[in-house]
C-alpha atoms as a PDB file:
ATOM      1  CA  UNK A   1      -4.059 144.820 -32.313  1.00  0.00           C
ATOM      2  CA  UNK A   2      -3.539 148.440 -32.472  1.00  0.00           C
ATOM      3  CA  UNK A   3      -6.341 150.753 -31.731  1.00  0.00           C
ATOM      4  CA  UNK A   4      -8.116 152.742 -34.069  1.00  0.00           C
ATOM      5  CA  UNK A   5      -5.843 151.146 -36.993  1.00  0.00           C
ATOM      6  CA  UNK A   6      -8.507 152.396 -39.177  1.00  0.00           C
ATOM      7  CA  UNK A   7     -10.216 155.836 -39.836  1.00  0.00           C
ATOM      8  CA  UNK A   8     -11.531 156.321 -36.003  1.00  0.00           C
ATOM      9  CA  UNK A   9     -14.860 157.058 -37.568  1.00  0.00           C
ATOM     10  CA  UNK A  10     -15.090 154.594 -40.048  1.00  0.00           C
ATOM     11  CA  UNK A  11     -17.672 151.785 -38.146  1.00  0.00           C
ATOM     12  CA  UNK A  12     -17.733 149.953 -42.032  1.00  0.00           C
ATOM     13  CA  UNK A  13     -13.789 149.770 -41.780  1.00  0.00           C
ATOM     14  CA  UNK A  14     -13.758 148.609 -38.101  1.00  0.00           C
ATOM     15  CA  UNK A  15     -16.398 146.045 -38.549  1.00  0.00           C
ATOM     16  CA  UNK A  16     -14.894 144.463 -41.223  1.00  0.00           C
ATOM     17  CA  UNK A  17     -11.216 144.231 -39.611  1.00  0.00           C
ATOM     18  CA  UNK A  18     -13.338 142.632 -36.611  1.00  0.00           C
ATOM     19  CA  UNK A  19     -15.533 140.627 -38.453  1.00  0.00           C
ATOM     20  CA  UNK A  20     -12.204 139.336 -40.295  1.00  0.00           C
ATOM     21  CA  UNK A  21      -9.909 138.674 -37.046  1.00  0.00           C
ATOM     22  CA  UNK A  22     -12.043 139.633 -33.811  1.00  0.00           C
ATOM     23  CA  UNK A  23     -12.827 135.652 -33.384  1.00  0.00           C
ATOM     24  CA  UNK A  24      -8.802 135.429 -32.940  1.00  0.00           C
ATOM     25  CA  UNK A  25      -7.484 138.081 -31.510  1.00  0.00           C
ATOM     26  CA  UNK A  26      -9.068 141.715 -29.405  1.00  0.00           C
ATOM     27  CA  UNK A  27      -9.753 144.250 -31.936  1.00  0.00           C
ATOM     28  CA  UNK A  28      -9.680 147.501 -29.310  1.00  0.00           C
ATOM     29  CA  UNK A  29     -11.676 151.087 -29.975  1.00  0.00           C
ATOM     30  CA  UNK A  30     -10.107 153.889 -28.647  1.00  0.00           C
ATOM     31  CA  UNK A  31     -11.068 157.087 -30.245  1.00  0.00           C
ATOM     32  CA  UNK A  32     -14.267 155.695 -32.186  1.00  0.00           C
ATOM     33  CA  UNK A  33     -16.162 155.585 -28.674  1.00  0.00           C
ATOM     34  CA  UNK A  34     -14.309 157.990 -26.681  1.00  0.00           C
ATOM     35  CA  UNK A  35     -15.463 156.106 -23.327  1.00  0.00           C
ATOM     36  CA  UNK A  36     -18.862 157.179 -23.908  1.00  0.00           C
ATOM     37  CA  UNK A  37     -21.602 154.399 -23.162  1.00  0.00           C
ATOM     38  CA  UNK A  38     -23.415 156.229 -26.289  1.00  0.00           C
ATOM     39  CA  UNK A  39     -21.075 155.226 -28.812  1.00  0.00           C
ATOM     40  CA  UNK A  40     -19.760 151.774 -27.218  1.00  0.00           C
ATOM     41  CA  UNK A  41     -23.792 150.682 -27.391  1.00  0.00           C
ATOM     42  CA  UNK A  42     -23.587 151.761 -30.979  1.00  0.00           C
ATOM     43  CA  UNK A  43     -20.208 149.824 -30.887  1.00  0.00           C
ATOM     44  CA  UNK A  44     -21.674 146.572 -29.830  1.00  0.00           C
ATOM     45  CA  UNK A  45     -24.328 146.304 -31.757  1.00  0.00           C
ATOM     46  CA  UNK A  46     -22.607 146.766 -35.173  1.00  0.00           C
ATOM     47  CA  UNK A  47     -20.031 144.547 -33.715  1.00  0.00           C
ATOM     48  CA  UNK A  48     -17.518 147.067 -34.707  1.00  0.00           C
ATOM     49  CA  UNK A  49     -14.585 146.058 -32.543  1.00  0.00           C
ATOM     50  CA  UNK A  50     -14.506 143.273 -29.244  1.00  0.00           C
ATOM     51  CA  UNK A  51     -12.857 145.680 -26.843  1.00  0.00           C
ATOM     52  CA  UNK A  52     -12.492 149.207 -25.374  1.00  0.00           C
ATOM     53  CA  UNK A  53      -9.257 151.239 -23.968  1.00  0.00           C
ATOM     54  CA  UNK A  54     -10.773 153.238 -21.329  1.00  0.00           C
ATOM     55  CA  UNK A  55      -9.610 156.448 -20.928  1.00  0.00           C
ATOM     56  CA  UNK A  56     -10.714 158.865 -17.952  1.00  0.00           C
ATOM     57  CA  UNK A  57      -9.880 162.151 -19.137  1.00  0.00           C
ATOM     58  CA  UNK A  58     -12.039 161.488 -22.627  1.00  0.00           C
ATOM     59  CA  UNK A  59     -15.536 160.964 -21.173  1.00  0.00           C
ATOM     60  CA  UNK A  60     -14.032 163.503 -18.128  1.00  0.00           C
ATOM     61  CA  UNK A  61     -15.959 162.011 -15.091  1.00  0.00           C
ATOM     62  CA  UNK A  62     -15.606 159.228 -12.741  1.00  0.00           C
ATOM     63  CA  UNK A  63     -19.043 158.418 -13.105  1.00  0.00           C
ATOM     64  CA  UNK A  64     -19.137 158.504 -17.060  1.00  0.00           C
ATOM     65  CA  UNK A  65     -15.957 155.878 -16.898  1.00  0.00           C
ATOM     66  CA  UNK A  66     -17.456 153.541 -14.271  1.00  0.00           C
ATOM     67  CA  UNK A  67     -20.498 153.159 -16.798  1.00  0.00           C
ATOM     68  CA  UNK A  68     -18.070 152.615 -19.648  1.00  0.00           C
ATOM     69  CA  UNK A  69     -16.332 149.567 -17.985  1.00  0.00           C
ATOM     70  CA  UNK A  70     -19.574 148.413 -16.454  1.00  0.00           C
ATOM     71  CA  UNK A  71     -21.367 148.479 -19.398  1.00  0.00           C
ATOM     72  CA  UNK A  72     -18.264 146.729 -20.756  1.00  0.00           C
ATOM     73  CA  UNK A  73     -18.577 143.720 -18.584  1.00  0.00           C
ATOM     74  CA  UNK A  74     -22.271 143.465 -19.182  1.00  0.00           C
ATOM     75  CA  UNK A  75     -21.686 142.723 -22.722  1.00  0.00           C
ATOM     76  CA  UNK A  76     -18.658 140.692 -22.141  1.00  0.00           C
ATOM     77  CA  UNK A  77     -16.345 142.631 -23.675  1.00  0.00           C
ATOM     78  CA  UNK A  78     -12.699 143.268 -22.524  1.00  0.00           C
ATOM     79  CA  UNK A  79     -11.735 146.455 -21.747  1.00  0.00           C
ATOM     80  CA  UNK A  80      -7.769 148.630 -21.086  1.00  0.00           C
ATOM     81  CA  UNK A  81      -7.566 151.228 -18.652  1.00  0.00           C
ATOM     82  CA  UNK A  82      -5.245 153.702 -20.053  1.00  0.00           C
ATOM     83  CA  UNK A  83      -3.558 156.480 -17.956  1.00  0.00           C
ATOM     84  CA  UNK A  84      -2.945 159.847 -18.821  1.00  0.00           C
ATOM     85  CA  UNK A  85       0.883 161.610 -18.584  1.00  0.00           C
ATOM     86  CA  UNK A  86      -0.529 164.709 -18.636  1.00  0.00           C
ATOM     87  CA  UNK A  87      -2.580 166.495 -15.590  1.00  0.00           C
ATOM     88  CA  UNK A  88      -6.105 166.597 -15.920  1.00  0.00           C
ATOM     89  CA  UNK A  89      -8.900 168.159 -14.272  1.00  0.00           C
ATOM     90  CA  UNK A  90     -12.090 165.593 -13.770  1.00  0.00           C
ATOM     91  CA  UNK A  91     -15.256 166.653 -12.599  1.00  0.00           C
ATOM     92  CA  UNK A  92     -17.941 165.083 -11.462  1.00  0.00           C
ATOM     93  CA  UNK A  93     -21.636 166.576 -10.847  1.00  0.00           C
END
């Protein structure tokens, strides 16, 4: 499924495109959580979408992405790890 098919803000759309076809196929978030355990806990509990596409240089730390896909795998979700074409500065404090 293509991410963010909907409004990437809309959590009403998204749940009800998951609730609809997330028991057959991975519904993925991209910019609605923007690898930020904030909004993927928000994500989970509303069951907005069943998967994540991880992107480093959004959350813009090592650390911040770890606890993305970690928190991912505690809740059983799947998760993409996207790369980025463009050179990026991360930094981690």
């Amino acid at each position: 499924m293509k991410s963010d098919s909907c409004d990437p803000v809309n959590h009403f759309l998204h749940r009800k495109r998951s609730g609809a076809l997330g028991a057959r196929i991975q519904t993925v978030g991209d910019d609605i959580y923007l690898t930020d355990t904030r909004f993927i806990k928000r994500g989970i509990g509303e069951r907005t979408t069943n998967a994540l596409l991880i992107k480093l240089n959004q959350i813009g730390t090592i650390t911040g992405t770890i606890e993305a896909v970690n928190l991912c795998r505690r809740e059983g979700w799947s998760f993409v790890i996207s790369h980025h074409r463009k050179p990026f500065i991360i930094c981690d404090r």
